[in-house]
N, C-alpha and C. Protein backbone atom coordinates (compact mmCIF):
# COMPACT_ATOMS: atom_id res chain seq x y z
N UNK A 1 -11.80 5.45 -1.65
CA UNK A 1 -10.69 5.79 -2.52
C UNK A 1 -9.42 6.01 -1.70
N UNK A 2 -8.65 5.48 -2.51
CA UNK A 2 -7.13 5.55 -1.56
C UNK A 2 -6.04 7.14 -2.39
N UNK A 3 -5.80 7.87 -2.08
CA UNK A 3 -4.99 9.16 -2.61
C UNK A 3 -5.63 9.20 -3.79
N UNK A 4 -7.43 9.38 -3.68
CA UNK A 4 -7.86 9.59 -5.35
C UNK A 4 -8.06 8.48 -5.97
N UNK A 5 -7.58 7.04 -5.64
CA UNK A 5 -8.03 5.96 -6.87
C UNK A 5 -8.83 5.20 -5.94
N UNK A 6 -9.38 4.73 -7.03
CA UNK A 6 -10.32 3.71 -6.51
C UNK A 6 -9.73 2.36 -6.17
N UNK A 7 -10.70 1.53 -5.60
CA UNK A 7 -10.30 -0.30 -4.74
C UNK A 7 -11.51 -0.70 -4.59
N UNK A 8 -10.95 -1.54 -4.44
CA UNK A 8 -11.85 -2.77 -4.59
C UNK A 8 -12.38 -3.09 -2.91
N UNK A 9 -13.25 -2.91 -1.86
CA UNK A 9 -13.39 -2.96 -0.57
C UNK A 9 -14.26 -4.46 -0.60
N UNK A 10 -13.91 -5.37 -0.10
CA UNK A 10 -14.35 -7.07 -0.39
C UNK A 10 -15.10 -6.75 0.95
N UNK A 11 -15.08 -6.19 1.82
CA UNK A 11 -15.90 -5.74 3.12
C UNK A 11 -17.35 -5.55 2.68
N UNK A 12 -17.18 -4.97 1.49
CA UNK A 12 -18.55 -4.38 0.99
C UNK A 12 -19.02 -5.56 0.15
N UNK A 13 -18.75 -6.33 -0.70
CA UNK A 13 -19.12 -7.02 -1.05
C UNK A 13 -18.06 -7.69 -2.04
N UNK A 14 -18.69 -8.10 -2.86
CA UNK A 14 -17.28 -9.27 -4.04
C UNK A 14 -18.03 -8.30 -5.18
N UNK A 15 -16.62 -9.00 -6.46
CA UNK A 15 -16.83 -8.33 -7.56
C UNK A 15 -17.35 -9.34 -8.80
N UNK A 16 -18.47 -8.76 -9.61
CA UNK A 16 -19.39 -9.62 -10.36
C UNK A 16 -18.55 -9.56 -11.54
N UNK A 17 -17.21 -9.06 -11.70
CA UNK A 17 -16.61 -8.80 -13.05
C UNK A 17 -17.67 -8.53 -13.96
N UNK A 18 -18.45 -7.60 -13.30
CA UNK A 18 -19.47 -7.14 -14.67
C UNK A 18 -19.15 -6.08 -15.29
N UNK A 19 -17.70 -5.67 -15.38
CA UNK A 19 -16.95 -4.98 -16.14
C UNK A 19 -17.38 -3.45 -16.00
N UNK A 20 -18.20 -2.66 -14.98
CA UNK A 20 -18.55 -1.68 -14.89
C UNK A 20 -17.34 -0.52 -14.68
N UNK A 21 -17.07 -1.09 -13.94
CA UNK A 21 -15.48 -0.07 -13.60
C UNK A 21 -14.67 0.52 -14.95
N UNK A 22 -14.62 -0.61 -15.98
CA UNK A 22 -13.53 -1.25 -16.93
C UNK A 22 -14.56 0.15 -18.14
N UNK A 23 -15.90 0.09 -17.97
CA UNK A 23 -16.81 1.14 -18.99
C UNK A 23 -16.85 2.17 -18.42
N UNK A 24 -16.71 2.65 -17.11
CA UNK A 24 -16.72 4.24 -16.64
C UNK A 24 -15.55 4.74 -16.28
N UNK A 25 -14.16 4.10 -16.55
CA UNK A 25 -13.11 4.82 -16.36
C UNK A 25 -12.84 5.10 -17.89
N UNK A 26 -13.03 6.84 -18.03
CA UNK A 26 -12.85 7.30 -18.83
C UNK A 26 -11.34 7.38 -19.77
N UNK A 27 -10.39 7.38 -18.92
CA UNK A 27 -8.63 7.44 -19.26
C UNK A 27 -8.24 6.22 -19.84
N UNK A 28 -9.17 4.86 -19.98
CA UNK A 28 -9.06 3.58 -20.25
C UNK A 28 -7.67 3.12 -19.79
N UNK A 29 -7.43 3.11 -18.31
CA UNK A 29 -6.72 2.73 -16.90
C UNK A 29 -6.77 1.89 -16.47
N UNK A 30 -8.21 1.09 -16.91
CA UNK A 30 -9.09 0.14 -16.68
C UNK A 30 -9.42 -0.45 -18.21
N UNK A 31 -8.66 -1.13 -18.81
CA UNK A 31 -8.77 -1.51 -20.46
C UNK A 31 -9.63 -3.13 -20.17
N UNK A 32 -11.00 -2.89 -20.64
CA UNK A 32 -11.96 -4.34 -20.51
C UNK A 32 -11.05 -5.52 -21.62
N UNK A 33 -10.72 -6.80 -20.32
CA UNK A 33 -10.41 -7.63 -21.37
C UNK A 33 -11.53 -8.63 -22.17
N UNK A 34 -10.88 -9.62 -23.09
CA UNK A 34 -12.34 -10.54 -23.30
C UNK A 34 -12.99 -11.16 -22.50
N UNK A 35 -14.31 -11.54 -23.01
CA UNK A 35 -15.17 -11.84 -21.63
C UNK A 35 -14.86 -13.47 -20.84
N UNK A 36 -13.74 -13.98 -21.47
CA UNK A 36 -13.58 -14.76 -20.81
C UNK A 36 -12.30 -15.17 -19.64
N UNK A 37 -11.63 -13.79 -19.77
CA UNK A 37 -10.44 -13.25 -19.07
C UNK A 37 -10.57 -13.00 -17.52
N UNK A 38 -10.52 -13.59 -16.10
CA UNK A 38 -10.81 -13.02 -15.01
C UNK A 38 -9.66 -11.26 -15.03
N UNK A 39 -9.78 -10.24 -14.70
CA UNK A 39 -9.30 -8.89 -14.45
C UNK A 39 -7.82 -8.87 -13.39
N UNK A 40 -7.57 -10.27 -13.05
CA UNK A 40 -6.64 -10.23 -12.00
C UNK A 40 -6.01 -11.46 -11.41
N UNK A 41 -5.31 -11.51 -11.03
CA UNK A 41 -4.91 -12.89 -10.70
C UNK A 41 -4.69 -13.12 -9.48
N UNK A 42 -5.60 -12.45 -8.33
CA UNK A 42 -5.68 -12.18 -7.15
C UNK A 42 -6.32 -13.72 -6.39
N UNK A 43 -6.04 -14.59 -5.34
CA UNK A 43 -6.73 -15.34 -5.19
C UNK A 43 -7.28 -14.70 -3.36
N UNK A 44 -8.60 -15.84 -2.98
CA UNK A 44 -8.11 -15.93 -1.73
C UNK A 44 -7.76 -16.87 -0.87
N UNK A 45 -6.92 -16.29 0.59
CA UNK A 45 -6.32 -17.42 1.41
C UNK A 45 -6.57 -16.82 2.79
N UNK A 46 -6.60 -17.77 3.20
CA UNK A 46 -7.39 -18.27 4.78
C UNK A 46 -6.23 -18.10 5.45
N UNK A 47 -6.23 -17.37 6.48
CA UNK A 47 -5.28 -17.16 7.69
C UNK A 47 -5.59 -18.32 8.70
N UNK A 48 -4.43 -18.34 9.56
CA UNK A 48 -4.87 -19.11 10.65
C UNK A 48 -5.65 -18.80 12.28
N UNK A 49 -6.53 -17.37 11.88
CA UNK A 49 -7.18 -17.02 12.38
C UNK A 49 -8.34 -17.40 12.29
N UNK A 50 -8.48 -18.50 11.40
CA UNK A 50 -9.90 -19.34 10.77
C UNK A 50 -10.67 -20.10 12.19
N UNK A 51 -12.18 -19.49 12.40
CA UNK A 51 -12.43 -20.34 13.48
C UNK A 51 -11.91 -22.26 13.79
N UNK A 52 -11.79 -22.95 12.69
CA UNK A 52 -11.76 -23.90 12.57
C UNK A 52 -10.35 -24.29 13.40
N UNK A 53 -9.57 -23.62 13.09
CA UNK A 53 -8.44 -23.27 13.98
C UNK A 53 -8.27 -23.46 15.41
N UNK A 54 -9.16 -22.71 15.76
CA UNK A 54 -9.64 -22.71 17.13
C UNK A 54 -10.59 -23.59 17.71
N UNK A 55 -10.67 -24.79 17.05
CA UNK A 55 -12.15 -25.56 17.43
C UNK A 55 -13.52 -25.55 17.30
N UNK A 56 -13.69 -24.32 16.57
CA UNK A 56 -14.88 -24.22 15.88
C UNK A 56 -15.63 -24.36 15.05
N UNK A 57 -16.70 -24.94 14.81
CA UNK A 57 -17.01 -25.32 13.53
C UNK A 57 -17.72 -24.34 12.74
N UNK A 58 -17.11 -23.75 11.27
CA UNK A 58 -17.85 -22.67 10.55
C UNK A 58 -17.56 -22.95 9.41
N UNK A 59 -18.44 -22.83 8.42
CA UNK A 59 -18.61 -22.96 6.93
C UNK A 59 -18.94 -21.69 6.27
N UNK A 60 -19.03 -20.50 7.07
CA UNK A 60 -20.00 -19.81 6.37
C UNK A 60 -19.05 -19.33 4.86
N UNK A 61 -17.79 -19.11 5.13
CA UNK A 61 -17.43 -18.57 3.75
C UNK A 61 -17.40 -19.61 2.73
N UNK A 62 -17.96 -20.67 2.74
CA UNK A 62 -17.92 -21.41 1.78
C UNK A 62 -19.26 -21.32 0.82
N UNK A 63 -20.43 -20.96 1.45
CA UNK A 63 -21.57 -20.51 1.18
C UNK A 63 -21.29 -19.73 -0.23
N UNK A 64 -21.13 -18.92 0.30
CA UNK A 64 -21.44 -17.24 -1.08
C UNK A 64 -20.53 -17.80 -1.86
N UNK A 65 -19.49 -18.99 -1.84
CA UNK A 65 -18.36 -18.92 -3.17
C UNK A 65 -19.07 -19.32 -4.33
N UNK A 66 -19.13 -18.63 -5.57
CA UNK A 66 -19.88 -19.06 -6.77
C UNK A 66 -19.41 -19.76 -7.43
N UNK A 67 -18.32 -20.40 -6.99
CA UNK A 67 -17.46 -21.28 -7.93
C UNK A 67 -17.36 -22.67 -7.10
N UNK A 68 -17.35 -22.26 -6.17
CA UNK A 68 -17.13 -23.34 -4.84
C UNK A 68 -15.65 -23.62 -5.03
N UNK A 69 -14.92 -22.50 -4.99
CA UNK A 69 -13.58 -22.84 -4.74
C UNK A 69 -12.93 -23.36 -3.22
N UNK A 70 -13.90 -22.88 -2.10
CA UNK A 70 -13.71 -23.57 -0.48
C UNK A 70 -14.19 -24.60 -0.39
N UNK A 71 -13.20 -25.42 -0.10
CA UNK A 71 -14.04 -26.80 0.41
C UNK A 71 -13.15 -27.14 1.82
N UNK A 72 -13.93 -27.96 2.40
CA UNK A 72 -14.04 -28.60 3.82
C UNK A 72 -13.15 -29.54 3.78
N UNK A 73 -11.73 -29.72 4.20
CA UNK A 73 -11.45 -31.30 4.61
C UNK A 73 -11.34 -31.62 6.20
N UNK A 74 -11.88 -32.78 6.14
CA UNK A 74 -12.10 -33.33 7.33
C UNK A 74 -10.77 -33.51 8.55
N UNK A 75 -10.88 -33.30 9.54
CA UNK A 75 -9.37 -33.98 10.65
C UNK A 75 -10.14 -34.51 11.75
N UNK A 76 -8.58 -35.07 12.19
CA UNK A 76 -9.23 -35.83 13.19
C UNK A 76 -8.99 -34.74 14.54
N UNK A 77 -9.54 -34.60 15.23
CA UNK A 77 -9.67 -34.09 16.32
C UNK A 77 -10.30 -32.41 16.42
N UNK A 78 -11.28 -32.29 15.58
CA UNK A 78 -11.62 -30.84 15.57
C UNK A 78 -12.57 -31.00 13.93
N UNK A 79 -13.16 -29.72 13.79
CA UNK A 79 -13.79 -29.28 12.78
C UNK A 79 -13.11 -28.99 11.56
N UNK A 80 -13.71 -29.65 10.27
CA UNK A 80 -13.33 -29.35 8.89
C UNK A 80 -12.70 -28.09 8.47
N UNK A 81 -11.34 -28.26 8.72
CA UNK A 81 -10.82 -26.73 8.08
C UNK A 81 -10.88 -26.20 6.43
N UNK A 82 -11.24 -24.72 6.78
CA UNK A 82 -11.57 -24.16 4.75
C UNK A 82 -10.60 -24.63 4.28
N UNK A 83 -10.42 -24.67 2.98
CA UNK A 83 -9.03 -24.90 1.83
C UNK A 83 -9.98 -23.90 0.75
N UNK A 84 -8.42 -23.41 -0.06
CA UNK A 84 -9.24 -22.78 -1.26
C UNK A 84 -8.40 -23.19 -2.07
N UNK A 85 -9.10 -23.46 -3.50
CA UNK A 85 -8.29 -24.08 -4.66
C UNK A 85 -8.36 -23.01 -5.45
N UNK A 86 -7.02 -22.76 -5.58
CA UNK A 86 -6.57 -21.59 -6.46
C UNK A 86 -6.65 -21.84 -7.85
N UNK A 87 -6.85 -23.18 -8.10
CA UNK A 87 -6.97 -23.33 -9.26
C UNK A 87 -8.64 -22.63 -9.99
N UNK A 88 -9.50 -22.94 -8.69
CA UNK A 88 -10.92 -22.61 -8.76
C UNK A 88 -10.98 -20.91 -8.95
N UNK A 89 -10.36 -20.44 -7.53
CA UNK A 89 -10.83 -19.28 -7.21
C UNK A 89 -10.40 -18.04 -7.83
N UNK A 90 -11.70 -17.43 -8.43
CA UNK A 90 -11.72 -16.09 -8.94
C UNK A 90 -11.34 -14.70 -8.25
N UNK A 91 -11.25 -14.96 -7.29
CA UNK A 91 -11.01 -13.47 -6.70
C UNK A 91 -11.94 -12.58 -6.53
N UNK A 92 -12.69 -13.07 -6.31
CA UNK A 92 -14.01 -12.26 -6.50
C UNK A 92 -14.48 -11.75 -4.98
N UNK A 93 -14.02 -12.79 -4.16
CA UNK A 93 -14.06 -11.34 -3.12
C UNK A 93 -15.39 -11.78 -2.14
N UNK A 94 -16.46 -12.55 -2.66
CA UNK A 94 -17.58 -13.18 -1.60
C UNK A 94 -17.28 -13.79 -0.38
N UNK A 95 -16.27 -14.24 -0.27
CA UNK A 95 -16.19 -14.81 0.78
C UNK A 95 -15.21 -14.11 2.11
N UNK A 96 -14.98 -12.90 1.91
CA UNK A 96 -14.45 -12.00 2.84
C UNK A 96 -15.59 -11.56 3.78
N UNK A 97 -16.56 -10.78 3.49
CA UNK A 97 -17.39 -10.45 4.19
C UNK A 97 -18.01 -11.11 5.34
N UNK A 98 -18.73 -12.47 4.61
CA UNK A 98 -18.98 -13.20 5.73
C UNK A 98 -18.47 -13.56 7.11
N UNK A 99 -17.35 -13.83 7.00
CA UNK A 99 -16.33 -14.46 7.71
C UNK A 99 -16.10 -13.66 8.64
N UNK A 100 -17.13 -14.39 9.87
CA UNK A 100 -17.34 -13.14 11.31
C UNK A 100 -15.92 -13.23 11.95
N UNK A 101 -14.13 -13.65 11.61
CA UNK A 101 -13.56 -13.25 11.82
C UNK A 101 -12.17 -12.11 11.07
N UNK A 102 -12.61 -12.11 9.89
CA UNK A 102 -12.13 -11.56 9.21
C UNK A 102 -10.59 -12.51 9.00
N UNK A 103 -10.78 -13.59 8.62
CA UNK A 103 -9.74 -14.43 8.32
C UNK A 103 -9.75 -15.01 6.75
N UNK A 104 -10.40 -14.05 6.31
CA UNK A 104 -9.68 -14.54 4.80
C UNK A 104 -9.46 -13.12 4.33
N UNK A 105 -8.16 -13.21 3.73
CA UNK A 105 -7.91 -11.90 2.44
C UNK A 105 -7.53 -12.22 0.89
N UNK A 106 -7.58 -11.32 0.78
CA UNK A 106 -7.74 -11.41 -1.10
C UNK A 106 -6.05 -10.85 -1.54
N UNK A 107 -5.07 -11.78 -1.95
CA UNK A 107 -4.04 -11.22 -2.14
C UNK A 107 -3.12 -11.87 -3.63
């Protein structure tokens, strides 16, 4: 908790929008929209701290995305750098954790 409120820590894991938050905040602070509404319009984006960057080849945050909003494009001289399609991506936050450099944030 930050000065008393709560956050969202993508360190810990991603969010299932299973609306739990949205049913135990009592002050309705947290007003559940319909179930077909994502809660935010947060996406994520890849720094250029991305191993791929550096010559390395890593996929792992593309793994956990449930939408498969990361995908791979190919270059010439080095390993497939992430892309995320914002059009795809929920915000949900899976693909922070993984990412043994901490090069993606949720903003």
């Amino acid at each position: 908790m930050v000065r008393g409120y709560p956050e969202v820590d993508f360190s810990r894991g991603e969010c299932t929008f299973c609306g739990a938050c949205a049913t135990a905040c009592k002050d309705g602070a947290l007003p559940r929209a319909d179930d077909h509404a994502l809660p935010w319009t947060i996406k994520a984006q890849i720094t250029d701290n991305c191993l791929a960057h550096r010559g390395v080849e890593c996929r792992i945050c593309g793994d956990p995305c449930p939408v498969t909003a990361i995908r791979f494009s190919p270059r010439l001289g080095g390993p497939p750098v992430a892309e995320v399609d914002a059009a795809t991506c929920t915000g949900c936050g899976a693909c922070v954790a993984p990412c043994p450099v901490n090069a993606i944030s949720i903003t």
